[in-house]
Protein backbone atom coordinates (compact mmCIF):
# COMPACT_ATOMS: atom_id res chain seq x y z
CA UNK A 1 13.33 10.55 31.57
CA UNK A 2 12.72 13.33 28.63
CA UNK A 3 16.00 11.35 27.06
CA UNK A 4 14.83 7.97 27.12
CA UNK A 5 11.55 9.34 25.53
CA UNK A 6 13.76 10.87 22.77
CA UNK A 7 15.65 7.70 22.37
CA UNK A 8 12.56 5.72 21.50
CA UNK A 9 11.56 7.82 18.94
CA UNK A 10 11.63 6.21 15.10
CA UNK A 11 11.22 6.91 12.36
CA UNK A 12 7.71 7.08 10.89
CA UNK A 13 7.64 7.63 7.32
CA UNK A 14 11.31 7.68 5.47
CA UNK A 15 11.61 10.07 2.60
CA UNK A 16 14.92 9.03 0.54
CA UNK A 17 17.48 12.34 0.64
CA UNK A 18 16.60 14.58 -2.60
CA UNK A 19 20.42 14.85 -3.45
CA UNK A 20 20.82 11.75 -4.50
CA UNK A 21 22.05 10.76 -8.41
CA UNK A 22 18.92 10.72 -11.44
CA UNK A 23 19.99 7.39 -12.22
CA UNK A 24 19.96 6.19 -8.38
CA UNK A 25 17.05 4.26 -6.58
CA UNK A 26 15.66 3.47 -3.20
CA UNK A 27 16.23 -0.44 -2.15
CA UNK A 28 14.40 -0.82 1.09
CA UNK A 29 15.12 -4.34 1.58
CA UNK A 30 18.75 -3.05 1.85
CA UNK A 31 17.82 -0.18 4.15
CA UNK A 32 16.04 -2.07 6.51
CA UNK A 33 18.90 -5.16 6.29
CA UNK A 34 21.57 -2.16 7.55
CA UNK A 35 19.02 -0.93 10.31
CA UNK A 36 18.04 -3.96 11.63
CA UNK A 37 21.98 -5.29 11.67
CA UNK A 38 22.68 -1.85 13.22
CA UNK A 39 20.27 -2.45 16.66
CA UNK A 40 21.12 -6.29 16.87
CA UNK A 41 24.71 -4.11 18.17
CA UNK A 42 25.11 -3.89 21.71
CA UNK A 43 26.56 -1.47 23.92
CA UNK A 44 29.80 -2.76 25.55
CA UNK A 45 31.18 -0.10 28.04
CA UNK A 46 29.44 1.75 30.36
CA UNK A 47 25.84 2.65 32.06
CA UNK A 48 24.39 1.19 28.04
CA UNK A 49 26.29 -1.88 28.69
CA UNK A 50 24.97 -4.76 27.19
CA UNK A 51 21.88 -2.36 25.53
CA UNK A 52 21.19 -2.57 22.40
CA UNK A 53 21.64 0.52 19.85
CA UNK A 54 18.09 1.88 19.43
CA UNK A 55 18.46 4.48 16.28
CA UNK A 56 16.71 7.76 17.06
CA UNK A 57 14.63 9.05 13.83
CA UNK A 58 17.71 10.86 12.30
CA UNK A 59 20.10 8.65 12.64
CA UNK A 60 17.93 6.29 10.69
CA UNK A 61 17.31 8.81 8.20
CA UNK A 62 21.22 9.01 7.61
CA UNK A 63 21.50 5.35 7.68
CA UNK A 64 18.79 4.69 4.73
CA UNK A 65 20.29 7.04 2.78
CA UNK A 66 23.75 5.48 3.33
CA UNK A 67 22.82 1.91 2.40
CA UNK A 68 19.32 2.25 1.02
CA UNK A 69 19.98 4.61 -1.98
CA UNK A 70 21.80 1.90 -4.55
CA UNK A 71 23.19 3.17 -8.29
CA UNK A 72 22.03 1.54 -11.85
């Protein structure tokens, strides 16, 4: 049960990573398009069958930085 709990956890206030380039900014309408493609995924194998991906807070954090952070 302490896992599930875990798994529910989000996010709550996203800080872009500090080691990203001076000339770089933060596009949260691309962040949140990568997130929200992310958990429209479903689990296809096992006990998570057919579940879909809930991100857990870092996780998220690594995704927003991947696809949110966008160069000049």
């Amino acid at each position: 049960m302490i896992f599930f709990l875990m798994a529910m956890r989000k996010l709550k206030k996203y800080k872009p990573t500090k080691f990203k380039a001076r000339t770089s900014y933060y596009d949260k309408e691309a962040a949140d398009y990568a997130v929200n493609f992310i958990q429209c995924l479903c689990h296809t194998k096992g006990t998570w069958a057919g579940k879909p991906f809930e991100l857990i807070d870092w996780q998220e954090q690594i995704v927003r930085d991947l696809f949110g952070i966008q160069c000049h």
